[in-house]
N, C-alpha and C. Protein backbone atom coordinates (compact mmCIF):
# COMPACT_ATOMS: atom_id res chain seq x y z
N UNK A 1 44.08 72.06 158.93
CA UNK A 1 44.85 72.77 159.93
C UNK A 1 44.37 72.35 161.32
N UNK A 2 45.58 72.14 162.42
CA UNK A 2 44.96 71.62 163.56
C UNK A 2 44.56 72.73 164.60
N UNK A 3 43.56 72.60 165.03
CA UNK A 3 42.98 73.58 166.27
C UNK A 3 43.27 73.41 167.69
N UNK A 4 44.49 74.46 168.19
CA UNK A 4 44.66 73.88 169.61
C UNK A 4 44.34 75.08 170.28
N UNK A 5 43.47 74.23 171.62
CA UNK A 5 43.25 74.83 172.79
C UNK A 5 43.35 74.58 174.35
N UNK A 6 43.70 75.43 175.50
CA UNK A 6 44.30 74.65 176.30
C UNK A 6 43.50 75.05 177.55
N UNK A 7 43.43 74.00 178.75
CA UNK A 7 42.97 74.34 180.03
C UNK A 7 43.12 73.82 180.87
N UNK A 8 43.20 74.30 182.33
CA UNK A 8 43.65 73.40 183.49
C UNK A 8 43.00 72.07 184.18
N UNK A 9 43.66 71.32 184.45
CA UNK A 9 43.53 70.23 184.70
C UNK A 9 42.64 70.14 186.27
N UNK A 10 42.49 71.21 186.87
CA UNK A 10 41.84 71.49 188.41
C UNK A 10 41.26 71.96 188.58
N UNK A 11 40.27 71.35 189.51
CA UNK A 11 39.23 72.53 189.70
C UNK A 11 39.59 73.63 190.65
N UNK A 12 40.86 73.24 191.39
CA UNK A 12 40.91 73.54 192.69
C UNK A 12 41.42 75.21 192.45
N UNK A 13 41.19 76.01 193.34
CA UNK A 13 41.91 77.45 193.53
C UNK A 13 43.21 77.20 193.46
N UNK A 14 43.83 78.46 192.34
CA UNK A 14 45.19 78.04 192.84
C UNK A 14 46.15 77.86 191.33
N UNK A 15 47.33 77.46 191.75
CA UNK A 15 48.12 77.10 189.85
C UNK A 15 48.13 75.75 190.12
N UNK A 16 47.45 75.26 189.01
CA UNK A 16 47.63 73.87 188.71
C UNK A 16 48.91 73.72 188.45
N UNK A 17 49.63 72.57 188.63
CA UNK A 17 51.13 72.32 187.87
C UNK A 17 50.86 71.87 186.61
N UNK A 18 49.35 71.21 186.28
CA UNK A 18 49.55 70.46 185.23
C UNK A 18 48.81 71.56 184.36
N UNK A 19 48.45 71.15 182.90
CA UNK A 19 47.72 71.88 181.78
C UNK A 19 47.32 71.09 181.28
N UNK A 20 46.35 71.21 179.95
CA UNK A 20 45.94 69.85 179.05
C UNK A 20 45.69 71.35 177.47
N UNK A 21 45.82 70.74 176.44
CA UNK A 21 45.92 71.54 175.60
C UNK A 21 44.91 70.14 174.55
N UNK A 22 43.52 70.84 173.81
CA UNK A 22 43.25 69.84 173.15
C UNK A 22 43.35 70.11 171.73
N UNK A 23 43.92 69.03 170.79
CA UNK A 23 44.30 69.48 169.17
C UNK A 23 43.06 68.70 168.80
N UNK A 24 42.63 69.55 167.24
CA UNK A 24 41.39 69.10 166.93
C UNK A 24 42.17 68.31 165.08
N UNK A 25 42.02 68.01 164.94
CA UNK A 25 42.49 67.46 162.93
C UNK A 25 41.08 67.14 162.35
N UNK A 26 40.82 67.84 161.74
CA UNK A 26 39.87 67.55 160.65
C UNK A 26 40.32 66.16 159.72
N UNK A 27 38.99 65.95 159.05
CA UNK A 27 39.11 64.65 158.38
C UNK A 27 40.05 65.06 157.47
N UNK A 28 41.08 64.10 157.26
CA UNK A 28 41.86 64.48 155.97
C UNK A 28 43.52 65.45 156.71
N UNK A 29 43.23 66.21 157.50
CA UNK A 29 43.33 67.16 158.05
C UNK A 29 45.07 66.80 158.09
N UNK A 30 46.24 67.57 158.31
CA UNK A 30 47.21 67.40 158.75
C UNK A 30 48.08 68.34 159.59
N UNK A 31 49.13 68.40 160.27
CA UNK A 31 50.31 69.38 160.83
C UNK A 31 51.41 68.68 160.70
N UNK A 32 51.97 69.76 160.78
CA UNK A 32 53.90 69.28 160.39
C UNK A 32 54.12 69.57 161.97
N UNK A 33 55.10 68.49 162.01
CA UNK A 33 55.71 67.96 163.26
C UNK A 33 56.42 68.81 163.62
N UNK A 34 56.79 69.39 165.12
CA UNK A 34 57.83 70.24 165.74
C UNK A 34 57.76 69.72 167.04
N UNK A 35 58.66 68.98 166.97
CA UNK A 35 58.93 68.03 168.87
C UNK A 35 58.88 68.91 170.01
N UNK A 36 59.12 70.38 169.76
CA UNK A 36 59.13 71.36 171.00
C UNK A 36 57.65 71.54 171.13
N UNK A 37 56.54 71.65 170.30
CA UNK A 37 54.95 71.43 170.52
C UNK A 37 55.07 69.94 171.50
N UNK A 38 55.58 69.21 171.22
CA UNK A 38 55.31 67.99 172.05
C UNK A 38 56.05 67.51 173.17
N UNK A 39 57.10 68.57 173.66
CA UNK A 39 57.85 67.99 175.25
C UNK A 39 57.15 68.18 176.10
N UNK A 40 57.29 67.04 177.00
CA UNK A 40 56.74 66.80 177.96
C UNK A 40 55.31 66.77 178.18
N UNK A 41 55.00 66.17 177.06
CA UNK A 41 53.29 65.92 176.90
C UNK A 41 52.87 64.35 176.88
N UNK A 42 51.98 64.21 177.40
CA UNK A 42 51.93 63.13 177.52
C UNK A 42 50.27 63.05 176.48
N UNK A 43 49.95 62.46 175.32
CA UNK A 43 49.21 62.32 174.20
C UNK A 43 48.34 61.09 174.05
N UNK A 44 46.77 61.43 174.47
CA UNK A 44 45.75 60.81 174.35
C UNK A 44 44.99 61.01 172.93
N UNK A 45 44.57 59.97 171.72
CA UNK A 45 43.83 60.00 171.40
C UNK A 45 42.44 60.05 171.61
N UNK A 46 41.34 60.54 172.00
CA UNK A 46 40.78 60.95 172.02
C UNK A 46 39.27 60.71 171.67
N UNK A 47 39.49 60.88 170.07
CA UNK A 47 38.60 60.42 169.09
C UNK A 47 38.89 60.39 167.79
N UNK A 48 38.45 59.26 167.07
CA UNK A 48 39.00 59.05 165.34
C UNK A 48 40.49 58.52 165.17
N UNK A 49 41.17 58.70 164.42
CA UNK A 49 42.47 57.70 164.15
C UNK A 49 43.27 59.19 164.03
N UNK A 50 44.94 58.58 164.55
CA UNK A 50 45.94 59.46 164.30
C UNK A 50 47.18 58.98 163.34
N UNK A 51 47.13 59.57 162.03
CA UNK A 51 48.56 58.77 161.68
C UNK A 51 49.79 59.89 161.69
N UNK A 52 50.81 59.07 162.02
CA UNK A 52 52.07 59.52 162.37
C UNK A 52 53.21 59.45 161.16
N UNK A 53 53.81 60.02 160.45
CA UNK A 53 54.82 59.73 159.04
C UNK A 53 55.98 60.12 159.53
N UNK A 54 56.83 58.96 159.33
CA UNK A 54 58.31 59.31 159.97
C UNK A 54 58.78 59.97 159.01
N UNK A 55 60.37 60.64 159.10
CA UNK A 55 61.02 60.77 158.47
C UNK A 55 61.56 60.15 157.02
N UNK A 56 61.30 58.50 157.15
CA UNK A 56 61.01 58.07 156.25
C UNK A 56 60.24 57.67 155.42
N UNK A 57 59.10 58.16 155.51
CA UNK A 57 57.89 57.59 154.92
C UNK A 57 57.32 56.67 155.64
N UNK A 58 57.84 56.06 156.57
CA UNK A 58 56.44 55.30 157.46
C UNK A 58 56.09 55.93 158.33
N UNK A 59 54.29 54.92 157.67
CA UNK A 59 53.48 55.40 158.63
C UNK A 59 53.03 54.53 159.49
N UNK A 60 52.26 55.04 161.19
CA UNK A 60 52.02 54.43 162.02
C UNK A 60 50.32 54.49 161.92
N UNK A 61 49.39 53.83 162.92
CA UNK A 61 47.98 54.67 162.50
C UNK A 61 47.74 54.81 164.19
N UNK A 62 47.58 55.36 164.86
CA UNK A 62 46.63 54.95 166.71
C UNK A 62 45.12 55.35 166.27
N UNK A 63 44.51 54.78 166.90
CA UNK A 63 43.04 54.70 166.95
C UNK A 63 42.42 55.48 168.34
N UNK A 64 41.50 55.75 168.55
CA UNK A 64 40.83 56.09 169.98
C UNK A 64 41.13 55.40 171.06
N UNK A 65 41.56 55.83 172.00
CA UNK A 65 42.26 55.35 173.62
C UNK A 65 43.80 55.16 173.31
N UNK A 66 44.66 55.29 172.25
CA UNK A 66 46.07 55.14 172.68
C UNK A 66 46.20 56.69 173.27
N UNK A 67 47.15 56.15 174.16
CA UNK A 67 48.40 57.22 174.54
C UNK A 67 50.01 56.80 174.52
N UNK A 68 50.07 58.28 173.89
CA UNK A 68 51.56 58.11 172.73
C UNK A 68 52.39 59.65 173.78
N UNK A 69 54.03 59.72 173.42
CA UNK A 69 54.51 60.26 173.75
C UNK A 69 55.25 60.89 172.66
N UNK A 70 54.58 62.08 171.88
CA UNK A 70 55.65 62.37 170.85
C UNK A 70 56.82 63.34 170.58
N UNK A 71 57.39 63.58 171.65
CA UNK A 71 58.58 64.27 171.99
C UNK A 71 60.22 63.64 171.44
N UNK A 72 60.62 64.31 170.61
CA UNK A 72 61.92 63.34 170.08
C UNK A 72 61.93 62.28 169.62
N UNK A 73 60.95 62.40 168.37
CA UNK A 73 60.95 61.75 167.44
C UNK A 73 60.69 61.71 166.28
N UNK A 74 61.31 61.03 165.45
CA UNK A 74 61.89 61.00 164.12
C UNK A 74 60.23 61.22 163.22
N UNK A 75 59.74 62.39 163.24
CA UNK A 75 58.59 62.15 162.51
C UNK A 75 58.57 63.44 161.27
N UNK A 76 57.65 63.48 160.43
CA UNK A 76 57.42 64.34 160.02
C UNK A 76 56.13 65.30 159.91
N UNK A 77 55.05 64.35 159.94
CA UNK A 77 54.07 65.36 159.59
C UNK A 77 52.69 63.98 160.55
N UNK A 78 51.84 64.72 161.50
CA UNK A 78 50.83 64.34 162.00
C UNK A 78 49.24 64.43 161.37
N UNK A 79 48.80 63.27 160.63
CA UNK A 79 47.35 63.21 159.93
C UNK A 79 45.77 62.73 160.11
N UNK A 80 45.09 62.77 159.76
CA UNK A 80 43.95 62.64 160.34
C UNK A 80 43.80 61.58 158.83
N UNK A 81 43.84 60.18 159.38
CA UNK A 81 43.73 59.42 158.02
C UNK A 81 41.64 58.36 157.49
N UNK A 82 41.28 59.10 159.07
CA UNK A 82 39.53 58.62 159.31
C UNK A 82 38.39 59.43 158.84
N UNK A 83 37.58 58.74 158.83
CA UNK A 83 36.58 60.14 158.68
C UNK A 83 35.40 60.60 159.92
N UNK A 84 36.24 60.32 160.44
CA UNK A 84 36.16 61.30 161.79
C UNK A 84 37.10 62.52 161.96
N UNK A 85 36.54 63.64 162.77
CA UNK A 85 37.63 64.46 163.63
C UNK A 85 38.70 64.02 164.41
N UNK A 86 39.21 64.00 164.28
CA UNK A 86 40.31 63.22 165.52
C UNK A 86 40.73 64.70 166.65
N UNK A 87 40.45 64.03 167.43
CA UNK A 87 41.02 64.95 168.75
C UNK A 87 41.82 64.28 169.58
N UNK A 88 42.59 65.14 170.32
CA UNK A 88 43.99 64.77 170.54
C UNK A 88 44.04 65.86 172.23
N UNK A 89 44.08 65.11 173.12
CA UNK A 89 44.47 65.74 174.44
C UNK A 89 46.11 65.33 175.17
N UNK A 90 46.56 66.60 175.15
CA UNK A 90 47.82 66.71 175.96
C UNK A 90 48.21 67.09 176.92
N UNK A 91 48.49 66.73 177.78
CA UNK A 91 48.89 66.75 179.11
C UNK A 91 50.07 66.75 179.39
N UNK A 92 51.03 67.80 179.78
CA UNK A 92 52.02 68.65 180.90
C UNK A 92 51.87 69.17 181.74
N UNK A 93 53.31 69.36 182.08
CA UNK A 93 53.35 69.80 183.52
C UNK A 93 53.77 71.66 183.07
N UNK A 94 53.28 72.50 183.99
CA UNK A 94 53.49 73.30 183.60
C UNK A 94 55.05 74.09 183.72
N UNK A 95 55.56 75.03 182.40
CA UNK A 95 56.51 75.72 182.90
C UNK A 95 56.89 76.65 183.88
């Protein structure tokens, strides 16, 4: 199960516009995809590998330092395929 938690992007006084929310996946670990978790986020790996399963059965893998955009898209389910934690930082703008 993935662990999300979120915090502002500033130090400064004040409302940040932006947010960052960080997802944690255990080894093995997975979540089912819902594109409204992912508008307007902009998606850093982090640490450990991320695999991605489309709708059709393919899969993608990102490793540590991609950034991905996964908003409206054909996926199904997000996995932790390393044996590492994989962590996952997201970045929006706020509503």
């Amino acid at each position: 199960m993935a662990r999300i938690g979120g915090r502002s992007l500033s130090r400064r006084r004040g409302r940040d516009p932006y947010q960052a929310r960080t997802i944690m996946l255990p080894v093995g670990g997975k979540c089912r995809y819902d594109s409204a978790d992912w508008r307007d986020s902009l998606v850093i790996v982090r640490r450990g590998a991320l695999e991605l399963e489309t709708t059709r059965g393919v899969c993608h893998t990102y490793l540590a330092g991609s950034i991905l955009c996964l908003a409206e898209l054909p996926l199904r389910v997000l996995r932790n395929p390393g044996s590492l934690h994989t962590a996952l930082l997201a970045i929006s703008r706020r509503q």
